[in-house]
Protein backbone atom coordinates (compact mmCIF):
# COMPACT_ATOMS: atom_id res chain seq x y z
CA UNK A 1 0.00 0.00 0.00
CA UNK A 2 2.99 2.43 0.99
CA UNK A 3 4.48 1.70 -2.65
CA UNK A 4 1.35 2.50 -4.27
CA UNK A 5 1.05 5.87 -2.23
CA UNK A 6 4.39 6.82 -3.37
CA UNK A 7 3.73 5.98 -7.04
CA UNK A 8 0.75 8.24 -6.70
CA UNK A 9 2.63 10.98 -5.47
CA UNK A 10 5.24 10.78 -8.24
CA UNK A 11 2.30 10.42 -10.78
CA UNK A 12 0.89 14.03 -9.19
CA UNK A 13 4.13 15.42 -9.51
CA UNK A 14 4.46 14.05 -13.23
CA UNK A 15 1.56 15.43 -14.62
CA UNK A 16 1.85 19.18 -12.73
CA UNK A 17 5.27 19.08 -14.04
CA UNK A 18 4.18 17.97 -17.49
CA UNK A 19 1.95 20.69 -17.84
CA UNK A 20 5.16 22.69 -18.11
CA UNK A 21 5.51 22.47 -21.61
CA UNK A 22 5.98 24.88 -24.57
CA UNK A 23 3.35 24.35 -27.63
CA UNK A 24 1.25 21.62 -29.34
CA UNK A 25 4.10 21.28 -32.53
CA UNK A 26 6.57 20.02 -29.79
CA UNK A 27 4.23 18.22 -28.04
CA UNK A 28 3.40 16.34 -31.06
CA UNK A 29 7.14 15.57 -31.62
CA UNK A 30 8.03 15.00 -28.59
CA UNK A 31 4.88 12.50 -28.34
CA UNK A 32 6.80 10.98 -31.21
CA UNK A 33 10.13 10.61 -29.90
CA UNK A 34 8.61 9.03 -26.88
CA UNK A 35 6.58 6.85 -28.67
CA UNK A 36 9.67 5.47 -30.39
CA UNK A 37 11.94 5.33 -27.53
CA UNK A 38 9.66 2.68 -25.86
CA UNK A 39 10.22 -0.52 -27.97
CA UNK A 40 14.05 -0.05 -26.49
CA UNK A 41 13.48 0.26 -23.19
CA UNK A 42 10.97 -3.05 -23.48
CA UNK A 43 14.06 -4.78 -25.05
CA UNK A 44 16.06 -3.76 -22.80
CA UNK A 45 13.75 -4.54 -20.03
CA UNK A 46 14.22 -1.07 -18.23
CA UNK A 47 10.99 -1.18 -16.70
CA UNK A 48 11.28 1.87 -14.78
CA UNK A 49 12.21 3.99 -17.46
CA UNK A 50 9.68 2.20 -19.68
CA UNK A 51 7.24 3.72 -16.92
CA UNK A 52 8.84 7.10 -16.34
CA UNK A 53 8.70 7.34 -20.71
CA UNK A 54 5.05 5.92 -20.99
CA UNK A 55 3.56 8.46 -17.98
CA UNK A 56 5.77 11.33 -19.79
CA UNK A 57 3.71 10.02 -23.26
CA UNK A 58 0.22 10.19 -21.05
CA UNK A 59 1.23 13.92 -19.99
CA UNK A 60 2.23 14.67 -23.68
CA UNK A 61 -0.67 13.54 -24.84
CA UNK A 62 -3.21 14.94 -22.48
CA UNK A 63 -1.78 17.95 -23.60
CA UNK A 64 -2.30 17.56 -26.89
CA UNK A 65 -6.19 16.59 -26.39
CA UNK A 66 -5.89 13.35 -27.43
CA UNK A 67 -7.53 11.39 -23.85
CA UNK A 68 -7.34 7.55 -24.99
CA UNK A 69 -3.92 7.45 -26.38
CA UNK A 70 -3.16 9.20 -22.75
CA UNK A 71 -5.52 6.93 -20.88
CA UNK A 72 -3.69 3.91 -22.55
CA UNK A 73 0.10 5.51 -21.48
CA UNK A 74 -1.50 6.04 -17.63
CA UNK A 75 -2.25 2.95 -17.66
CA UNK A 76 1.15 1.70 -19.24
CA UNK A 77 2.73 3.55 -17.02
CA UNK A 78 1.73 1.56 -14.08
CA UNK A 79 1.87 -1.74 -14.99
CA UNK A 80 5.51 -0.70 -15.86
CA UNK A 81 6.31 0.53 -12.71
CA UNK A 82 4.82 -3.30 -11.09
CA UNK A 83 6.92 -4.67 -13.23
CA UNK A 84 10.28 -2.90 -12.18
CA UNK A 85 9.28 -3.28 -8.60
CA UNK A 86 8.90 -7.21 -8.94
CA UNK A 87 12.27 -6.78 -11.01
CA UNK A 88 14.03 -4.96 -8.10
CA UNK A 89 12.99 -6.55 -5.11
CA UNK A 90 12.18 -9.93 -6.40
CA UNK A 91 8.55 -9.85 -4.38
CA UNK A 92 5.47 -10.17 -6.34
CA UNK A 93 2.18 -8.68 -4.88
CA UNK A 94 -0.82 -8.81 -7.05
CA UNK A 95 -1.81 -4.98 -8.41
CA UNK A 96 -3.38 -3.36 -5.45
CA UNK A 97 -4.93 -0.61 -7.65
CA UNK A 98 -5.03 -0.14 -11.29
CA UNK A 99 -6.16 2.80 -13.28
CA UNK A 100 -9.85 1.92 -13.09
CA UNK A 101 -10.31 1.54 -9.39
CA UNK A 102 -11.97 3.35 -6.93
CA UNK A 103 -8.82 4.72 -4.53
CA UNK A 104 -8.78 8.35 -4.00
CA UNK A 105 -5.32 8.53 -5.92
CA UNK A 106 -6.87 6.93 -9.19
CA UNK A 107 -9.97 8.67 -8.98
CA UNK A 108 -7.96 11.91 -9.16
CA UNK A 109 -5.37 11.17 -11.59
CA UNK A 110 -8.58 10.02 -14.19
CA UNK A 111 -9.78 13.28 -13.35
CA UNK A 112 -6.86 15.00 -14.13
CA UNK A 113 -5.84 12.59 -17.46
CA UNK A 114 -10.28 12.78 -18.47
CA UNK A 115 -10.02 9.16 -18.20
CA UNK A 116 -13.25 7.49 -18.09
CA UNK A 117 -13.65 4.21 -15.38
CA UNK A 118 -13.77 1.18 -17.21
């Protein structure tokens, strides 16, 4: 529960950081540089950075007005960072929240991404 707290927190920090950025023709490239950076961070299984580049994508793409493609990164994102935790410590715990559930956290980063609960 303490882990998922803290990934909450970074995710808040994320997206008021991410909201930062300059204009919607570097949005759009940066969503593309992104976008192809993440098939090498999958091969190279760096699942934290896979998360950090996928909730970076969800930010970049909120921005640009586009709310599934973000919705999908969010959700990315998370499952990314489960997967470097199990990598790290070696402990698997079964996904105490996920995008679509009902914690105060989620509920407010939907809200903020215009995610819909699935």
């Amino acid at each position: 529960m303490f882990r998922s707290a803290k990934y909450i927190a970074a995710l808040g920090l994320t997206v008021v950081l991410g909201h930062a950025s300059a204009d919607a023709g570097s949005d759009r490239e940066l969503a593309a540089q992104l976008g192809a950076s993440l098939p090498d961070l999958v091969v190279s299984e760096d699942y934290r950075g896979l998360s950090q580049a996928t909730m970076h994508l969800a930010g970049t793409q909120n921005r640009l007005g586009d709310t599934p493609a973000a919705c999908k990164a969010l959700s990315q994102s998370l499952e990314s960072y489960r997967v470097a935790l199990v990598k790290q410590t070696g402990v698997y715990e079964g996904a105490a929240s996920s995008v679509n559930d009902d914690s105060d956290g989620m509920a407010e980063v939907r809200a903020r991404f215009g995610c819909a609960r699935i």
